[in-house]
PDB file of N, CA and C in Angstrom:
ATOM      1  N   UNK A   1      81.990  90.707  74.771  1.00  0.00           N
ATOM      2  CA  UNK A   1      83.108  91.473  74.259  1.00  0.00           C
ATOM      3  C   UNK A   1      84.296  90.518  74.126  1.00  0.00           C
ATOM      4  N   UNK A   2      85.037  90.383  72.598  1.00  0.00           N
ATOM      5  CA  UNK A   2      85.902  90.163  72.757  1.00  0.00           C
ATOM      6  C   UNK A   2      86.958  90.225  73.312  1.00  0.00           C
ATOM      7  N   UNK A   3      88.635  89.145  73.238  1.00  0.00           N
ATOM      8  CA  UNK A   3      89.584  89.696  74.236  1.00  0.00           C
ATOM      9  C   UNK A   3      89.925  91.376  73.147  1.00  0.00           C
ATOM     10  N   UNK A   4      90.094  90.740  72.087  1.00  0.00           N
ATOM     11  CA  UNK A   4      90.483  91.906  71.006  1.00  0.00           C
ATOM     12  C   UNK A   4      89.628  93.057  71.242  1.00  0.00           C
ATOM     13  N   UNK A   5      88.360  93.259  71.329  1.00  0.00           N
ATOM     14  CA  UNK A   5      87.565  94.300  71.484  1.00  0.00           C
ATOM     15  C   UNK A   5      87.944  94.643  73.039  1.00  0.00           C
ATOM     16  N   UNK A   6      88.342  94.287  73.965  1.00  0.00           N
ATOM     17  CA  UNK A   6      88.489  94.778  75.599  1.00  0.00           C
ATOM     18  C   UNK A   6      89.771  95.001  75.256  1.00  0.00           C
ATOM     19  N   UNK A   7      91.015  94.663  74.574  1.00  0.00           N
ATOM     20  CA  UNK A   7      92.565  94.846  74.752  1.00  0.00           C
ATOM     21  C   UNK A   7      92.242  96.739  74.030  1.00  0.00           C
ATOM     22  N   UNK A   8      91.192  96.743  72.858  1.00  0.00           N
ATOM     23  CA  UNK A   8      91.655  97.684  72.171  1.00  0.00           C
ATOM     24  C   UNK A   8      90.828  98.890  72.973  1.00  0.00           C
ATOM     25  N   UNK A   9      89.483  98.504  73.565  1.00  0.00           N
ATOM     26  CA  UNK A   9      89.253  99.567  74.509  1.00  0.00           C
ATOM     27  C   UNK A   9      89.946  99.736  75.724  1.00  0.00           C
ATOM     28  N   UNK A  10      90.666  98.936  76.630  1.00  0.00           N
ATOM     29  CA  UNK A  10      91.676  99.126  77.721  1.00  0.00           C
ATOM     30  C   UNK A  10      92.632 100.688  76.814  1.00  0.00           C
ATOM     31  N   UNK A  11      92.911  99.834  75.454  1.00  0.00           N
ATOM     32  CA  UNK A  11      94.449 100.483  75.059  1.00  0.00           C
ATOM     33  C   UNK A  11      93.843 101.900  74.843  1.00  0.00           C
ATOM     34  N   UNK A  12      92.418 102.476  74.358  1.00  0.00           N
ATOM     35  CA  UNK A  12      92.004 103.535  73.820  1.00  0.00           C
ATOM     36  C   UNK A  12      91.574 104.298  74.522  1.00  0.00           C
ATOM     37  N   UNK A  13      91.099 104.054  76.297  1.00  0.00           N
ATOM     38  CA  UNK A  13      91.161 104.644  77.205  1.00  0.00           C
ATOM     39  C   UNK A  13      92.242 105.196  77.883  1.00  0.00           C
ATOM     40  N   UNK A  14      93.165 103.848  77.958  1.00  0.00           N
ATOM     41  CA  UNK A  14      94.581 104.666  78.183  1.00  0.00           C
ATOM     42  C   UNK A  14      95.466 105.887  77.306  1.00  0.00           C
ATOM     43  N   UNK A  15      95.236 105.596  75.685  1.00  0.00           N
ATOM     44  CA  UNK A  15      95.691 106.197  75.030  1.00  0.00           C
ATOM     45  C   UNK A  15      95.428 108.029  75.689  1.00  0.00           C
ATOM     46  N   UNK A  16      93.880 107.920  75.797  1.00  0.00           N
ATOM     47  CA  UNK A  16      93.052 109.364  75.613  1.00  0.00           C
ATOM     48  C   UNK A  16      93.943 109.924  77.056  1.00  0.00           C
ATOM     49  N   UNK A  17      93.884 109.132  78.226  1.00  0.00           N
ATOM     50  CA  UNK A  17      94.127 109.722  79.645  1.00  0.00           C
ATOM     51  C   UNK A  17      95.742 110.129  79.209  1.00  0.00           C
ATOM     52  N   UNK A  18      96.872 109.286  78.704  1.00  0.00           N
ATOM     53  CA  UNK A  18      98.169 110.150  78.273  1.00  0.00           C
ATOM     54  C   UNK A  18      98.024 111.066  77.327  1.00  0.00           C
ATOM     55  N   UNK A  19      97.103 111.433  76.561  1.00  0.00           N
ATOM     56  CA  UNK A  19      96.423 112.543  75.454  1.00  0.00           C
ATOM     57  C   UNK A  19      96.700 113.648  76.413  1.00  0.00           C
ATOM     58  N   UNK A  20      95.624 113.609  77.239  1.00  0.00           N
ATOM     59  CA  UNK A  20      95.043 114.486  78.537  1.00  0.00           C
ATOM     60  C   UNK A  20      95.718 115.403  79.451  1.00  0.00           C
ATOM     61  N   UNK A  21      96.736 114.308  79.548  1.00  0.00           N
ATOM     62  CA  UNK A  21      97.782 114.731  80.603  1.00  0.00           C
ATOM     63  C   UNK A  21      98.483 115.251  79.682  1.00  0.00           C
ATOM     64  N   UNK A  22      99.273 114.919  78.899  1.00  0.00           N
ATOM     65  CA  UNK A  22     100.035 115.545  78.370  1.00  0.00           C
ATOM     66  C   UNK A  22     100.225 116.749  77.736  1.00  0.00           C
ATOM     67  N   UNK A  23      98.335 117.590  77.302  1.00  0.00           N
ATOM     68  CA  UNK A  23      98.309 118.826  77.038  1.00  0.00           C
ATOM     69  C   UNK A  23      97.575 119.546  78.245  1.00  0.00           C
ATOM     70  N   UNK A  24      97.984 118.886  79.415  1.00  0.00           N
ATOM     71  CA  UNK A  24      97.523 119.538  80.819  1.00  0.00           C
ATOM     72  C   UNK A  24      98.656 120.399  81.179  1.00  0.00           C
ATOM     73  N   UNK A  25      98.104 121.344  81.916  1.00  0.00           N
ATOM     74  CA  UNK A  25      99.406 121.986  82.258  1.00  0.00           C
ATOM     75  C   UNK A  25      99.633 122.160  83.700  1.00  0.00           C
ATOM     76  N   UNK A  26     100.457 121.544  84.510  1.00  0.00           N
ATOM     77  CA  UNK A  26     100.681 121.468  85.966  1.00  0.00           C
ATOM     78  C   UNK A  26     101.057 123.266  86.289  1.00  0.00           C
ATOM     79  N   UNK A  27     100.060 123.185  87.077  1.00  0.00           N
ATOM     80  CA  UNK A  27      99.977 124.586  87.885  1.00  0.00           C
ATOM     81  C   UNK A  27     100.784 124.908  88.896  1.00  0.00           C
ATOM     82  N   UNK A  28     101.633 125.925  89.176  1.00  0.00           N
ATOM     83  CA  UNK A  28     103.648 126.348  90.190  1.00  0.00           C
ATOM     84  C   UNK A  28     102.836 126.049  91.499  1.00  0.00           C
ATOM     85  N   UNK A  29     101.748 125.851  91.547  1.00  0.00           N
ATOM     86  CA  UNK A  29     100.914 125.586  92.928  1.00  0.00           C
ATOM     87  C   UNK A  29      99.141 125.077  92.808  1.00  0.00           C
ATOM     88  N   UNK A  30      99.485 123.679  93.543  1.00  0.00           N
ATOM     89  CA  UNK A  30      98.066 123.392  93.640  1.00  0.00           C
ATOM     90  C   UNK A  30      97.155 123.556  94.874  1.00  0.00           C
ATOM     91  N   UNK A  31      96.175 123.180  94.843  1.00  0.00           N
ATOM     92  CA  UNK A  31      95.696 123.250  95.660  1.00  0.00           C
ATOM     93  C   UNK A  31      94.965 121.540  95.709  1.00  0.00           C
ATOM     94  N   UNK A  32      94.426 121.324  97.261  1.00  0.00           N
ATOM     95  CA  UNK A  32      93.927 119.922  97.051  1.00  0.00           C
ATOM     96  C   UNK A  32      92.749 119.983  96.171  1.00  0.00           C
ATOM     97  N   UNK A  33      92.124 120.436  96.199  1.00  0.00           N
ATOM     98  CA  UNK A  33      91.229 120.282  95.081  1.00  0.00           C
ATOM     99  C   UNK A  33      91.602 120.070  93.446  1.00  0.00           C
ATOM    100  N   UNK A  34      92.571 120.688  93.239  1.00  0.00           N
ATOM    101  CA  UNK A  34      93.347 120.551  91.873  1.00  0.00           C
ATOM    102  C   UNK A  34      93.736 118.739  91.805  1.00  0.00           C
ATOM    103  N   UNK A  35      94.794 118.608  93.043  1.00  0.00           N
ATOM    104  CA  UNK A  35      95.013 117.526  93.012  1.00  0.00           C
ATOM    105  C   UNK A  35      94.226 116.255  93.012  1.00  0.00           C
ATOM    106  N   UNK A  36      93.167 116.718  93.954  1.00  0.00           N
ATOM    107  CA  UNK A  36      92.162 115.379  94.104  1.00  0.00           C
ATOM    108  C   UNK A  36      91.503 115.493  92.301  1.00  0.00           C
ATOM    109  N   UNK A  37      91.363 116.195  91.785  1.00  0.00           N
ATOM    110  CA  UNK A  37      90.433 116.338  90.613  1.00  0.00           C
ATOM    111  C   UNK A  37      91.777 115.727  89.395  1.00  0.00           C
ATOM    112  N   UNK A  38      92.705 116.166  89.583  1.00  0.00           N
ATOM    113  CA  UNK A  38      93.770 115.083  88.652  1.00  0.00           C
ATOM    114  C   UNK A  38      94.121 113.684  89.143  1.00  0.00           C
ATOM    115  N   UNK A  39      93.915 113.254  90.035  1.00  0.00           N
ATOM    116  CA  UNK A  39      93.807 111.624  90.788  1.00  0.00           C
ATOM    117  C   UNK A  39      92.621 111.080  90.297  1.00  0.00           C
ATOM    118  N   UNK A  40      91.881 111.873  90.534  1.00  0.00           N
ATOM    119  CA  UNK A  40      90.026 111.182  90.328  1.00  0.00           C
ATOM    120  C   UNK A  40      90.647 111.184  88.612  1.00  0.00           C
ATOM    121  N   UNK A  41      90.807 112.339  87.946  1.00  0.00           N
ATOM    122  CA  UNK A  41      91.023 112.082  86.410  1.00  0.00           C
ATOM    123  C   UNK A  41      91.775 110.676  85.943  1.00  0.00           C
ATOM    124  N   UNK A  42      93.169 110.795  86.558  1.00  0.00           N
ATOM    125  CA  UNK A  42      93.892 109.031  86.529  1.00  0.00           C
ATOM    126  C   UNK A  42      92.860 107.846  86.334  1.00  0.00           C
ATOM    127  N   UNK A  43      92.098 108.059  87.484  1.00  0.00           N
ATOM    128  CA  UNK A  43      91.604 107.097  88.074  1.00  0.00           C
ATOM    129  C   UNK A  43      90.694 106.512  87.162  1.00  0.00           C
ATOM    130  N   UNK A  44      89.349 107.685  86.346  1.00  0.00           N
ATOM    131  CA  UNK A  44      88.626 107.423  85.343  1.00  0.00           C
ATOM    132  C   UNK A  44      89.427 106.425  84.136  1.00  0.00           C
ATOM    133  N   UNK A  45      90.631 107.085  84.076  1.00  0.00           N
ATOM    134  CA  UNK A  45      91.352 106.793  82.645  1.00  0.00           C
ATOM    135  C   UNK A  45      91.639 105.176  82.708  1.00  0.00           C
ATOM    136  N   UNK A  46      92.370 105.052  84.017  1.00  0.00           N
ATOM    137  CA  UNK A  46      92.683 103.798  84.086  1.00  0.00           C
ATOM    138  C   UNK A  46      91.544 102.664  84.310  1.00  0.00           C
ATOM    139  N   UNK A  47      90.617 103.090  85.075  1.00  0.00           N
ATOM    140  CA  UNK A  47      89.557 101.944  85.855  1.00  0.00           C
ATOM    141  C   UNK A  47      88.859 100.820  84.640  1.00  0.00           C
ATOM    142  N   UNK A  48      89.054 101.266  83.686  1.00  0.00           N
ATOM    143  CA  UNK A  48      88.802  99.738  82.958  1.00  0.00           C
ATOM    144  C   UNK A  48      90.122  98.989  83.188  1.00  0.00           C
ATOM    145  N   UNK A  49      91.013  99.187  83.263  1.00  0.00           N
ATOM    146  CA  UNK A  49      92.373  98.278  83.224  1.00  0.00           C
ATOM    147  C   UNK A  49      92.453  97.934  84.842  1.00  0.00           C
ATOM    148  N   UNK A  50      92.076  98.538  85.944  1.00  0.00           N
ATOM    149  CA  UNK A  50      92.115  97.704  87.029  1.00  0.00           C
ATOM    150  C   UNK A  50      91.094  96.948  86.841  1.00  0.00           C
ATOM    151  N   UNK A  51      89.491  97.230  86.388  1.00  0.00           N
ATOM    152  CA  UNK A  51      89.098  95.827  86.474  1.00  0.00           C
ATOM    153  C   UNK A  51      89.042  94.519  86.126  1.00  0.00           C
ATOM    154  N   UNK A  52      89.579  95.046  84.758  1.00  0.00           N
ATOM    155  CA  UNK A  52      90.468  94.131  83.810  1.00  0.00           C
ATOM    156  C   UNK A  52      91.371  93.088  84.338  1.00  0.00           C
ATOM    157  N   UNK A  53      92.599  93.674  85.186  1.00  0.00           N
ATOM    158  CA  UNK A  53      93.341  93.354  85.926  1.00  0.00           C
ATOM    159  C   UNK A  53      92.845  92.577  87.540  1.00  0.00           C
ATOM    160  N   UNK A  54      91.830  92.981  87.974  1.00  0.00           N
ATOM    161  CA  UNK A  54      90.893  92.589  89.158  1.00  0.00           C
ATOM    162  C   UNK A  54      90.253  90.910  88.715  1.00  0.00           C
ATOM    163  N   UNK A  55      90.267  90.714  87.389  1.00  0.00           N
ATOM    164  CA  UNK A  55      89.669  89.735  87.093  1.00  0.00           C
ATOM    165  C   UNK A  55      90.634  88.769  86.511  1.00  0.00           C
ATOM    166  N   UNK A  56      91.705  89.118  86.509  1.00  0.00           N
ATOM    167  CA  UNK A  56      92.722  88.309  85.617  1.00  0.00           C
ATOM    168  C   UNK A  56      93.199  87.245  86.018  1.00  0.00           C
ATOM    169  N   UNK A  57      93.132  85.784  85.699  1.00  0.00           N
ATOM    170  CA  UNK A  57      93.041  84.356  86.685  1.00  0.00           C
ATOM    171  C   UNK A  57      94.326  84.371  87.306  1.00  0.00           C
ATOM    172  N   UNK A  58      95.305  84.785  86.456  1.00  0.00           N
ATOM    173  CA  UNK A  58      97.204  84.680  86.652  1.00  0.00           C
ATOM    174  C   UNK A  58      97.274  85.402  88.049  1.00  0.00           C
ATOM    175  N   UNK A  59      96.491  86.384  87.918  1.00  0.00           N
ATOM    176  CA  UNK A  59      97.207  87.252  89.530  1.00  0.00           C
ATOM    177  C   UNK A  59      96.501  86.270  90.816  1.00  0.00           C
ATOM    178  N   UNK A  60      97.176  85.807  91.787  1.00  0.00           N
ATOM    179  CA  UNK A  60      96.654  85.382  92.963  1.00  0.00           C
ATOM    180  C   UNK A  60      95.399  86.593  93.838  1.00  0.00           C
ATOM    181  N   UNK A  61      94.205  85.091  93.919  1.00  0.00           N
ATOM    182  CA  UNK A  61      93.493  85.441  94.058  1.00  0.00           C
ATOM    183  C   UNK A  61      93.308  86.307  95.540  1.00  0.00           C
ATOM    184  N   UNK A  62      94.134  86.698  96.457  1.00  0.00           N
ATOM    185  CA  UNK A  62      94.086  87.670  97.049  1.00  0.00           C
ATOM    186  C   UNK A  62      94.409  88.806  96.734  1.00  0.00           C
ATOM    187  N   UNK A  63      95.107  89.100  96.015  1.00  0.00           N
ATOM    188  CA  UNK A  63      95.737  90.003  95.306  1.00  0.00           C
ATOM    189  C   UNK A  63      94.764  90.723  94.419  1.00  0.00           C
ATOM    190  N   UNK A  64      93.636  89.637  93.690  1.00  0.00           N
ATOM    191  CA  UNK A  64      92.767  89.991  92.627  1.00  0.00           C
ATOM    192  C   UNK A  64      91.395  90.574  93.764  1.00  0.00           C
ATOM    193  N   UNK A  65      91.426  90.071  94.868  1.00  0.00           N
ATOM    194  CA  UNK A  65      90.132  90.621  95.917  1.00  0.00           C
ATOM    195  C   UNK A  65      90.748  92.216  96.543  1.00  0.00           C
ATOM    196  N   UNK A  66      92.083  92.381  96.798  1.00  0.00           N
ATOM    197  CA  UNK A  66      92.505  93.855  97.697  1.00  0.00           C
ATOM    198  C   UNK A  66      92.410  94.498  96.672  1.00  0.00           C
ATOM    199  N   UNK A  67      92.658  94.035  94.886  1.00  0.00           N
ATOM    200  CA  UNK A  67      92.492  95.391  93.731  1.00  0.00           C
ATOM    201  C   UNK A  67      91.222  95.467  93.950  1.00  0.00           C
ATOM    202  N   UNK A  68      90.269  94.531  94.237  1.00  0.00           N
ATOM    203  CA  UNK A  68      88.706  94.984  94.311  1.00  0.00           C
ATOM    204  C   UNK A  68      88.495  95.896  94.725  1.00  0.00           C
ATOM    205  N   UNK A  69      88.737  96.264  95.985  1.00  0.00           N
ATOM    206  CA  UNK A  69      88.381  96.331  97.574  1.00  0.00           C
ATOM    207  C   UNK A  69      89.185  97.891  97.052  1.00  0.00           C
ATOM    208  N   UNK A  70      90.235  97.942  96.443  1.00  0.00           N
ATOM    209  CA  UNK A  70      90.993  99.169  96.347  1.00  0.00           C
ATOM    210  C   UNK A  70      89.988 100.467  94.685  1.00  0.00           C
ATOM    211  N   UNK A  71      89.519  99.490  94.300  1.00  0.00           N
ATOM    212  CA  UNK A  71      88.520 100.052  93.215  1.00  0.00           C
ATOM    213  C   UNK A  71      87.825 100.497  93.722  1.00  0.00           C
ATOM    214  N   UNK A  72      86.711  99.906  94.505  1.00  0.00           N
ATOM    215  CA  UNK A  72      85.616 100.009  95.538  1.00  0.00           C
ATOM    216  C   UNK A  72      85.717 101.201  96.446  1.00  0.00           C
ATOM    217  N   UNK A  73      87.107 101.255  96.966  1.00  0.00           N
ATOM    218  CA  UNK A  73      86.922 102.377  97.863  1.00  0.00           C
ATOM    219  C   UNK A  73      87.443 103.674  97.107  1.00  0.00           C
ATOM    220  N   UNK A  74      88.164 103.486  95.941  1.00  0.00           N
ATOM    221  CA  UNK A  74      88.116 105.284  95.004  1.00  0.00           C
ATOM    222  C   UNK A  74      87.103 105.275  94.106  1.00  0.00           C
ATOM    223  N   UNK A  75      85.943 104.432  93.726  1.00  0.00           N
ATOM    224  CA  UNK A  75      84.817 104.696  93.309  1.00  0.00           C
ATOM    225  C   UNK A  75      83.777 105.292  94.379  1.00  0.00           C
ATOM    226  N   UNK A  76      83.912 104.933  95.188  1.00  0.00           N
ATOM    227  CA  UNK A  76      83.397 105.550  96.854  1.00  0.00           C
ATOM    228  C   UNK A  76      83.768 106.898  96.734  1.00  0.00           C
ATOM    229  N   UNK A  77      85.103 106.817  97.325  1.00  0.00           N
ATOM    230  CA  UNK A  77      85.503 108.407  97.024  1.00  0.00           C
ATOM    231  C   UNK A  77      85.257 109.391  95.687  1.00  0.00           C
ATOM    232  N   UNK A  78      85.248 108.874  94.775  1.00  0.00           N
ATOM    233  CA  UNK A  78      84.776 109.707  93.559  1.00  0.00           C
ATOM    234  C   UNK A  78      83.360 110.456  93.483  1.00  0.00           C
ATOM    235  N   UNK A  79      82.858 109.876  93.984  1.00  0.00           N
ATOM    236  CA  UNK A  79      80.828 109.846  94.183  1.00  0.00           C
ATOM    237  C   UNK A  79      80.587 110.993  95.259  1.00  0.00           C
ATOM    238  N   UNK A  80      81.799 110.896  96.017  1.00  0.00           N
ATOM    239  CA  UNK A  80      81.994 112.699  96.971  1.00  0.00           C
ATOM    240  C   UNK A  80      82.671 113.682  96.642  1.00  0.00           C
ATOM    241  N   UNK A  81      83.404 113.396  95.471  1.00  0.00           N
ATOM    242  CA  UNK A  81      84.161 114.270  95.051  1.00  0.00           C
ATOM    243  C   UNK A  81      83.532 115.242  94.544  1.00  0.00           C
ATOM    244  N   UNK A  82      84.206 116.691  93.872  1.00  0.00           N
ATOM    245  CA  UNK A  82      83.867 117.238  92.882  1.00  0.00           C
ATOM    246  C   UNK A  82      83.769 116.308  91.441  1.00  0.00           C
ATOM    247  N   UNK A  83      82.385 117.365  91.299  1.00  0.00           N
ATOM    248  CA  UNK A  83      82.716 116.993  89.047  1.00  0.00           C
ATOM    249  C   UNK A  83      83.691 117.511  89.082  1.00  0.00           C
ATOM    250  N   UNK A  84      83.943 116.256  88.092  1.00  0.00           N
ATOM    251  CA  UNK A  84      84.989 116.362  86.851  1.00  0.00           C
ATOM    252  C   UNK A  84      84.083 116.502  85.033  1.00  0.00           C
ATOM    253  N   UNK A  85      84.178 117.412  85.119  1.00  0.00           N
ATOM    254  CA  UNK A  85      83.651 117.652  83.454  1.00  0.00           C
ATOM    255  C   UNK A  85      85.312 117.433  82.410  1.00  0.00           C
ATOM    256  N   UNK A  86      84.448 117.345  80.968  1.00  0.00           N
ATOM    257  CA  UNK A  86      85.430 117.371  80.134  1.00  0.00           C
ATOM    258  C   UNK A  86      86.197 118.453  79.906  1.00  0.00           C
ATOM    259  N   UNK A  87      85.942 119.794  80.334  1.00  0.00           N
ATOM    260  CA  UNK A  87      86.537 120.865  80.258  1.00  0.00           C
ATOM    261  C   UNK A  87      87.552 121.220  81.008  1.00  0.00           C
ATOM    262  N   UNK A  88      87.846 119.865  82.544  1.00  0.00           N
ATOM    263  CA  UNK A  88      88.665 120.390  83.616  1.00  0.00           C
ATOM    264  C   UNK A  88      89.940 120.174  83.244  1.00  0.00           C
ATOM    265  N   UNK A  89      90.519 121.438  83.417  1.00  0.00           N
ATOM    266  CA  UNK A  89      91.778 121.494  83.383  1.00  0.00           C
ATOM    267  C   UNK A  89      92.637 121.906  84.409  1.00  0.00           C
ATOM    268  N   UNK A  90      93.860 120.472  84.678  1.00  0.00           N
ATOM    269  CA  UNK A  90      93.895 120.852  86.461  1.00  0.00           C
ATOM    270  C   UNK A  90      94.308 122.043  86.643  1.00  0.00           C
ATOM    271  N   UNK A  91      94.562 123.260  87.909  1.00  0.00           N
ATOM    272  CA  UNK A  91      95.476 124.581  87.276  1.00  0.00           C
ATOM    273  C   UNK A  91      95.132 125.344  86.617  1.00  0.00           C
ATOM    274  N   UNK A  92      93.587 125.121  85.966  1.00  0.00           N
ATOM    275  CA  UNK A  92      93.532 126.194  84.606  1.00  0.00           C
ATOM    276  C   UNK A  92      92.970 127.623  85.499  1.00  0.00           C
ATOM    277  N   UNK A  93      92.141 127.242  86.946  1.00  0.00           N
ATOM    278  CA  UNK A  93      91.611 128.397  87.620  1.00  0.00           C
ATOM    279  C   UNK A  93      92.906 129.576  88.170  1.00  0.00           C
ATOM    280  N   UNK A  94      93.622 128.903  88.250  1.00  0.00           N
ATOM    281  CA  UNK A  94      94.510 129.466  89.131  1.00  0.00           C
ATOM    282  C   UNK A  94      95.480 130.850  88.450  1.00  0.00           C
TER     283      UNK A  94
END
């Protein structure tokens, strides 16, 4: 993959996750489950750009091992989470 082909999928993942959010509608009360399921959502949107960023020579290389280590453990947590389908909308139960 090019840098051009990875800059424009970083940018087109991000694009979709501010899409997302932005016709989401924050609910007068959540619950943790709401919340954990809009974090885990972030998290999808962004995780090509932390690893992106995890690999990037400029950032000091400790810095580039704790983003690891910090990927690692909300991909962990995701794998216990609830699904997230394309239909979730945080708030929409409520």
């Amino acid at each position: 993959m090019t840098t051009n082909t990875k800059e424009q999928s970083l940018n087109g993942s991000i694009r979709t996750l501010l899409q997302e959010m932005k016709n989401e509608e924050t609910p007068a009360t959540e619950t943790p489950a709401t919340r954990l399921q809009r974090v885990l959502k972030i998290y999808f949107g962004i995780k090509p750009l932390l690893a992106f960023l995890s690999t990037f020579p400029f950032i000091p290389s400790t810095w580039r091992k704790s983003l690891a280590l910090f990927i690692q453990a909300l991909e962990a947590f995701a794998l216990s989470a609830p699904e997230i389908t394309a239909a979730f909308k945080a708030g929409r139960d409520l």
